[in-house]
Protein backbone atom coordinates (compact mmCIF):
# COMPACT_ATOMS: atom_id res chain seq x y z
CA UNK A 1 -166.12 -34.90 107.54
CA UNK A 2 -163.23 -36.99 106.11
CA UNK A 3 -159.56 -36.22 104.83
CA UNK A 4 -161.04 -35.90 101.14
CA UNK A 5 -163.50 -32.85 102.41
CA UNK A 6 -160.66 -30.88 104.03
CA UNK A 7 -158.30 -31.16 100.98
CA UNK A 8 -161.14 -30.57 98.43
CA UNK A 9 -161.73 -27.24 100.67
CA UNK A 10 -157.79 -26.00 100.55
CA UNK A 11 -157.64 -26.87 96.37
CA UNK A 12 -160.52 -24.27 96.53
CA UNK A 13 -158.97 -21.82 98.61
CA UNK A 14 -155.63 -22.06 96.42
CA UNK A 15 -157.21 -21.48 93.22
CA UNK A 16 -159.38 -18.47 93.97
CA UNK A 17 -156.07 -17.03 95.80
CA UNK A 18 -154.42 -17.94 92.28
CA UNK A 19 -157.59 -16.64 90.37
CA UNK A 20 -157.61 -13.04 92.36
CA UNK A 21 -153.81 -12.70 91.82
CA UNK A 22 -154.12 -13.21 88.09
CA UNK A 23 -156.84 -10.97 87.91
CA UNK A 24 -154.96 -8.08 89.93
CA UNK A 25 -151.84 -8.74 87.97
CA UNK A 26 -153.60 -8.53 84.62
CA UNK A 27 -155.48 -5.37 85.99
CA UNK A 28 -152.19 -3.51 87.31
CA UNK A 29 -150.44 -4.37 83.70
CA UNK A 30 -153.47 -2.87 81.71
CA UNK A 31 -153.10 0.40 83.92
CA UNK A 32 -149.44 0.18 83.34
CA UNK A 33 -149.56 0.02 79.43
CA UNK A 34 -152.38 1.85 78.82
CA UNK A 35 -151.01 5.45 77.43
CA UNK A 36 -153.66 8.66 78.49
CA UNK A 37 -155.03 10.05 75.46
CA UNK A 38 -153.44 13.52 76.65
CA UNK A 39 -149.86 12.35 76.89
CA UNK A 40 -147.29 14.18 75.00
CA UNK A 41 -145.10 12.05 72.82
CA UNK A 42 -141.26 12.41 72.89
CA UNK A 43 -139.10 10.31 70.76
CA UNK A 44 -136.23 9.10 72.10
CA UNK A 45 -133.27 7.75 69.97
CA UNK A 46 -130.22 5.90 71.33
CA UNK A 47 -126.83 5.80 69.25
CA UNK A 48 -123.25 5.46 70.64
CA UNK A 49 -123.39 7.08 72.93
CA UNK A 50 -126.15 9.27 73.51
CA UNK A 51 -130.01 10.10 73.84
CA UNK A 52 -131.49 12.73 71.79
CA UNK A 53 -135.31 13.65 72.31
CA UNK A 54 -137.91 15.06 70.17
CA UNK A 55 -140.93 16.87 71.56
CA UNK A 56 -143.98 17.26 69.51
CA UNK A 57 -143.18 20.77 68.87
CA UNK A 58 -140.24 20.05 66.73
CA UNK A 59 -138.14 20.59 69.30
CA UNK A 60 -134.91 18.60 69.80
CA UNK A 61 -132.50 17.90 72.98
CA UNK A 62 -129.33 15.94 73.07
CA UNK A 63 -128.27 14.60 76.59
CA UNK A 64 -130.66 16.03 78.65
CA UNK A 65 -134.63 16.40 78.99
CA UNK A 66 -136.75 18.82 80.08
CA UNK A 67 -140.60 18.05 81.17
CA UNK A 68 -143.64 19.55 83.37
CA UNK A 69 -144.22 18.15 86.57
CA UNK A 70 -148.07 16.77 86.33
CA UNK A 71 -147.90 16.09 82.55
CA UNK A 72 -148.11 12.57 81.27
CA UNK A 73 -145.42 11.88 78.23
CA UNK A 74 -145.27 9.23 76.22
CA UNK A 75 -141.84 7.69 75.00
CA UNK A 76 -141.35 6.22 71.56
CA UNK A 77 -137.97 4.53 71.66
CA UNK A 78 -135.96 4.00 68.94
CA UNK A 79 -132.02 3.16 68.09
CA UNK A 80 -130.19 4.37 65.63
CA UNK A 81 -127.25 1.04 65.50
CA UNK A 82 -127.39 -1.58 68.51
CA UNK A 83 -129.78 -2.28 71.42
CA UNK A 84 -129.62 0.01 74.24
CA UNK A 85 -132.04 0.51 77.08
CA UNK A 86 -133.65 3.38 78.49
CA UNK A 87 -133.56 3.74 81.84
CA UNK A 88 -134.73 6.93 84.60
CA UNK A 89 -133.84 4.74 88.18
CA UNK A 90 -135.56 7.18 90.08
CA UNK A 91 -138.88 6.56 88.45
CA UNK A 92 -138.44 3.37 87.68
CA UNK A 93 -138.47 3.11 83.55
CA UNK A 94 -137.10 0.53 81.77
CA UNK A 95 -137.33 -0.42 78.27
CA UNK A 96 -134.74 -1.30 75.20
CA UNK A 97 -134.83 1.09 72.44
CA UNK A 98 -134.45 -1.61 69.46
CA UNK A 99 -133.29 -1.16 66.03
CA UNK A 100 -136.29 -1.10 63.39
CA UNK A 101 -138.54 -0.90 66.37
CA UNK A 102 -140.51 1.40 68.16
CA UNK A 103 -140.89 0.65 72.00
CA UNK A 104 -143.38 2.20 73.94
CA UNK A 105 -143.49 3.64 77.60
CA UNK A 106 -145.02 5.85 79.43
CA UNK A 107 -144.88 7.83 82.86
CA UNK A 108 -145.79 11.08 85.02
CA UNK A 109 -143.31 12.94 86.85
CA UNK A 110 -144.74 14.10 90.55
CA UNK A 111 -141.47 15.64 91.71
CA UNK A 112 -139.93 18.05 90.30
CA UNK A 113 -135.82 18.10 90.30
CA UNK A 114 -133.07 16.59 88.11
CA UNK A 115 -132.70 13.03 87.78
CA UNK A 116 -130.19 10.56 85.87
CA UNK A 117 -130.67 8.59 82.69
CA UNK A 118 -128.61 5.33 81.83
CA UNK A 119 -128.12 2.96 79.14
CA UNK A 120 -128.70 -0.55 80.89
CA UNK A 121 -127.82 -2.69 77.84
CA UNK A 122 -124.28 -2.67 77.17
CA UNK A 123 -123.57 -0.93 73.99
CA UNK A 124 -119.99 -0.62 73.34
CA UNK A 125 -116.72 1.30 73.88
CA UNK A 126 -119.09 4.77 75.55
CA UNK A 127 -121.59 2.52 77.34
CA UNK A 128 -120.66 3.67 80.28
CA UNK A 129 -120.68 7.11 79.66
CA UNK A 130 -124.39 6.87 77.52
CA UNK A 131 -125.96 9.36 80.29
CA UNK A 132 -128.57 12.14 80.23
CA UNK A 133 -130.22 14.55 82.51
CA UNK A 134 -134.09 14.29 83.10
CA UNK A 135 -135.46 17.77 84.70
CA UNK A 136 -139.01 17.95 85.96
CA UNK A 137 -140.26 21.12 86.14
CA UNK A 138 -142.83 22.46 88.28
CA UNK A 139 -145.94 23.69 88.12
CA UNK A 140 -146.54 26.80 89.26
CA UNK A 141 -149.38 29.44 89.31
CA UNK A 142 -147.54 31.86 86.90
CA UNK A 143 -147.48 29.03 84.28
CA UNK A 144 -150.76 27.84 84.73
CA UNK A 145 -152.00 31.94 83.82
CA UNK A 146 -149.83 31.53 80.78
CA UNK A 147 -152.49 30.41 78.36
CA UNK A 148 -155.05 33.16 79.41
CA UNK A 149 -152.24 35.78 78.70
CA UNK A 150 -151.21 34.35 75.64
CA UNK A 151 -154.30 34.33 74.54
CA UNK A 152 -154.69 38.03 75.48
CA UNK A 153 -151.51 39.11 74.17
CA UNK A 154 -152.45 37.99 71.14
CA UNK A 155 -156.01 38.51 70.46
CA UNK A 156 -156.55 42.72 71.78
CA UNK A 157 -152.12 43.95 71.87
CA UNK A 158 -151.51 42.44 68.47
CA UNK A 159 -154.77 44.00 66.78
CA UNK A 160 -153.83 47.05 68.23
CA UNK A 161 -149.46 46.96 67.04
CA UNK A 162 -150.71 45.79 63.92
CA UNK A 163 -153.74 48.08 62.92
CA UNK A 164 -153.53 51.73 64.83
CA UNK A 165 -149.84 52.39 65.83
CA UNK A 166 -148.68 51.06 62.64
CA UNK A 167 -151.11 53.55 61.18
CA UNK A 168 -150.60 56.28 62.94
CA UNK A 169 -146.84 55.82 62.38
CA UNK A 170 -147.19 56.07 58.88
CA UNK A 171 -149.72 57.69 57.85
CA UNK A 172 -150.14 60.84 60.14
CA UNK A 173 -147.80 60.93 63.02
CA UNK A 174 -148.25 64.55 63.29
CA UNK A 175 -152.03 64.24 63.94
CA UNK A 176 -151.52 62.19 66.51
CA UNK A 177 -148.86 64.26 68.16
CA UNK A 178 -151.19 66.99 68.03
CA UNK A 179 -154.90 66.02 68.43
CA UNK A 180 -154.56 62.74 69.99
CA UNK A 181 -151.85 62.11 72.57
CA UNK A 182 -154.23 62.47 75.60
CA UNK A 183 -155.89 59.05 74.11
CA UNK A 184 -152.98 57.73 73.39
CA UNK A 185 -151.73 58.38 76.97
CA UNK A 186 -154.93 57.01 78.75
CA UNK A 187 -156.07 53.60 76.79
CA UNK A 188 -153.07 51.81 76.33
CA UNK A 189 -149.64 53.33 78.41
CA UNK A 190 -149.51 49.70 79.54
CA UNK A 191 -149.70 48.19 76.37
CA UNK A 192 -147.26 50.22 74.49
CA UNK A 193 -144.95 49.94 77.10
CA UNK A 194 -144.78 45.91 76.94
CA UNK A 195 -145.25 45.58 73.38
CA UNK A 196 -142.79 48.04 71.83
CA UNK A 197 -140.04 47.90 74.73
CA UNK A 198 -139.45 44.40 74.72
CA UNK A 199 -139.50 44.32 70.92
CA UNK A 200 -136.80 46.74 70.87
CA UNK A 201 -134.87 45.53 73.19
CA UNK A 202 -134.92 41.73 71.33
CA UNK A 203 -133.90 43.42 68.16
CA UNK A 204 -131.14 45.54 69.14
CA UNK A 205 -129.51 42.98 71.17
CA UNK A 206 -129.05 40.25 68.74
CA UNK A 207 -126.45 41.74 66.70
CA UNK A 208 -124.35 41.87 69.74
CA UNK A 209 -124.60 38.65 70.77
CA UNK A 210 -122.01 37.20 68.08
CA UNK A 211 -118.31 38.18 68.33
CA UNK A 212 -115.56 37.84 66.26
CA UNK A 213 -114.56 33.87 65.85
CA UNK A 214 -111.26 32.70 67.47
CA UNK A 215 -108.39 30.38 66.90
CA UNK A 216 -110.54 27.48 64.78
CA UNK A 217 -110.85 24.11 66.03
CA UNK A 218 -112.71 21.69 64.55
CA UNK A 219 -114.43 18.24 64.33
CA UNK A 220 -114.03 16.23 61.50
CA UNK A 221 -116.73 14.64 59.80
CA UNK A 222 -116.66 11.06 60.41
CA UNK A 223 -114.38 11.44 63.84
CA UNK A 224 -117.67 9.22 65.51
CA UNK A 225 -115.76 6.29 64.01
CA UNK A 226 -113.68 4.86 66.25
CA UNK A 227 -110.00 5.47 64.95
CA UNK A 228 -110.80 7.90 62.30
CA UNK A 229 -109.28 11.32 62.36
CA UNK A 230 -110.98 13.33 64.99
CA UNK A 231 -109.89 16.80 65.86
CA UNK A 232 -108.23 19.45 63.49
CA UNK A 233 -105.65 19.72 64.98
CA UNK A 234 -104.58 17.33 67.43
CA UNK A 235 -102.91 19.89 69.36
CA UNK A 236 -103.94 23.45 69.59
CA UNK A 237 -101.06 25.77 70.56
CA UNK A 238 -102.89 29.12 71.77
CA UNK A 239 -101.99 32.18 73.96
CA UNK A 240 -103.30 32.78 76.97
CA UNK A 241 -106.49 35.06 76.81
CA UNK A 242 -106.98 33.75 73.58
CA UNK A 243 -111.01 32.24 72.48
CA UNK A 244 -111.40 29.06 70.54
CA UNK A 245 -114.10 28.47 68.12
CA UNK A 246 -115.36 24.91 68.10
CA UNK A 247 -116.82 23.66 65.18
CA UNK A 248 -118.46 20.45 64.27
CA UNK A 249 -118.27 19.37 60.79
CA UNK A 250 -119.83 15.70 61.52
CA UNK A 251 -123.20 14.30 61.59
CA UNK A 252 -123.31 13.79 65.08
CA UNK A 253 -123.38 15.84 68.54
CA UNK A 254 -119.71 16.12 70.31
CA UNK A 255 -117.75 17.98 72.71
CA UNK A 256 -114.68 19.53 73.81
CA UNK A 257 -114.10 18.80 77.59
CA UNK A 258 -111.03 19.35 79.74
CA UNK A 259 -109.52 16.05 81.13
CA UNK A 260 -108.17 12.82 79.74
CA UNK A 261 -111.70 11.33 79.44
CA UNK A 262 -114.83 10.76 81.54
CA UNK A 263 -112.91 9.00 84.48
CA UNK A 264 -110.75 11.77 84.93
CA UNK A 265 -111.31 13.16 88.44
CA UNK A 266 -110.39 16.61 86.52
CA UNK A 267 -112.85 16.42 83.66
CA UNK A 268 -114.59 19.39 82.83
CA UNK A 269 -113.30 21.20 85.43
CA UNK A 270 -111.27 24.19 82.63
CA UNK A 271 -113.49 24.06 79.93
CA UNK A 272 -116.22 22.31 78.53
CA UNK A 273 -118.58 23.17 75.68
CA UNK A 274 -121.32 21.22 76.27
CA UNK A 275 -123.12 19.59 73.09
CA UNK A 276 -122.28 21.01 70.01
CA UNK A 277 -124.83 19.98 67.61
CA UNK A 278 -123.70 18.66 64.17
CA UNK A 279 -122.97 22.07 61.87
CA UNK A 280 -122.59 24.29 64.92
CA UNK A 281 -120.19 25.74 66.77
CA UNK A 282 -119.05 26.52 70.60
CA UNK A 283 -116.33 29.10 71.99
CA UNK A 284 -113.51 28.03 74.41
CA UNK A 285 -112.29 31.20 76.50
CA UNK A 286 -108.81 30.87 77.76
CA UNK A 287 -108.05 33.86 79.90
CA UNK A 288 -109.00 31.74 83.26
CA UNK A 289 -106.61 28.91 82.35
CA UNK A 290 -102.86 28.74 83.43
CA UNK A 291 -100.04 28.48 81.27
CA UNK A 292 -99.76 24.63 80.27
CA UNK A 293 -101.13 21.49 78.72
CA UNK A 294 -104.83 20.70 78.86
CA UNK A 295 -105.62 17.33 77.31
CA UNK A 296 -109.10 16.96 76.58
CA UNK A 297 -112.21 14.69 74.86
CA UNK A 298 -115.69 13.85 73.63
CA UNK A 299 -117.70 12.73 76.24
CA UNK A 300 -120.22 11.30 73.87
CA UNK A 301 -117.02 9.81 72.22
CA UNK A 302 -114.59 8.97 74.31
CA UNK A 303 -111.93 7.88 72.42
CA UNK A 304 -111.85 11.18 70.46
CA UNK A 305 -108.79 13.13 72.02
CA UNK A 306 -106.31 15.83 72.32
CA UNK A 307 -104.35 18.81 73.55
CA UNK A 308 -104.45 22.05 74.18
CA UNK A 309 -101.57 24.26 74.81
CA UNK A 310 -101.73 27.41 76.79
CA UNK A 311 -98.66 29.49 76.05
């Protein structure tokens, strides 16, 4: 057997190495693209400097997201202004939400807890700052009887609110105080006491869940522009004990957070008020907070700032 025998047997062995690692690589990117037909489809949108997410429900988030442990979701990434890229380090998902673009991606969540979400493109003035919170949630045995009392909650108690006590109630409540309450008392003491409890309760305690505003404070529209007019007023001169009504007058999600900005080892530590969504507002309670000056800022933008005074 000569030299040209021996090489003509290595070229071989290279190329069918070569061949198999093509095909695996091909096979492992098909798995990886290839969305399950049950996924549920959130849309993400990036914008200086935030995420906001909509489930298929309707439902919206800004700056944090919650999903099922188990479930496969399927991301639709857009951008609202520049290129930024979504990015959950922990489970390893990476792709740029483009202007007039929608990027897809898709992943399940195994382990349930909170993770961090970046921007990985550079974006601006905020870049650093563009972060969320992913939380998985379990799945537990409670949830996964949901459906079959849902669907019983719905199919025998709401028959029953709707039709007989509804009836009874106006039509001969005597009657049943009379010749009936045995029954009453026997088929569905369960029932009544689920049904009617909890929608008393819900009803009587909304009205109390709204106080009185307090000493206004609010975000103009436009403040999202970098060196526009931002907070009415700059400084806020209150007494201690005092409440502060945010409210947000622009077309995008802000905050009011304690500190001179996100770098400030004191940020958020006296107040924050989380995201207030555009049209909304937030309360600021000052009885905790000593006498003094409490600068404070947007985290989704930065460079809005100013001061509070505690008298």
């Amino acid at each position: 057997m000569g030299h040209a025998t021996i090489e003509w047997v290595y070229v071989g062995v290279v190329i069918s190495l070569l061949t198999w690692v093509g095909a695996e690589s091909w096979n492992v990117e098909r798995l990886v693209e290839h969305v399950p037909a049950q996924a549920e489809t959130i849309r993400v949108t990036g914008q200086q400097w935030f995420w906001t997410f909509e489930h298929e429900d309707g439902k919206k988030e800004t700056g944090q997201l919650h999903v099922k442990q188990g479930v496969p979701y399927k991301f639709e990434l857009v951008s609202k202004d520049v290129i930024h890229d979504f990015n959950v380090p922990d489970y390893t998902i990476l792709m740029d939400a483009v202007p007039g673009r929608v990027n897809v991606v898709w992943n399940l969540f195994d382990k349930p807890g909170e993770y961090p979400i970046q921007c990985r493109e550079y974006c601006g003035f905020g870049h650093a700052t563009m972060r969320g919170k992913l939380f998985v949630e379990p799945q537990t045995a409670e949830a996964a009887e949901k459906p079959a009392q849902g669907q019983n909650a719905t199919t025998a108690p709401a028959q029953n609110a709707t039709t007989a006590p509804a009836q009874n109630a106006t039509t001969a409540p005597a009657q049943n105080a009379t010749t009936a309450p045995a029954q009453n008392a026997t088929t569905a003491p369960a029932q009544n006491a689920t049904t009617a409890p909890a929608q008393n309760a819900t009803t009587a305690q909304a009205p109390t869940a709204a106080g009185p505003p307090g000493t206004p404070l609010t975000i103009l529209e436009g403040s999202s522009v970098q060196g526009s007019p931002d907070f009415d007023p700059d400084t806020l001169t209150v007494k201690k004990g005092d409440k502060i009504t945010v409210t947000n007058k622009d077309t995008l999600p802000h905050t009011v957070t304690s500190g001179t900005g996100p770098t400030d080892p004191n940020s958020a530590k006296q107040f924050d008020t989380s995201i207030i969504e555009p049209g909304a507002t937030a309360d600021i309670e000052t009885t905790n907070l000593t006498p003094g000056d409490y600068p404070f800022h947007c985290t989704v933008h930065p460079y809005m700032t100013g001061k509070l005074v505690v008298q």
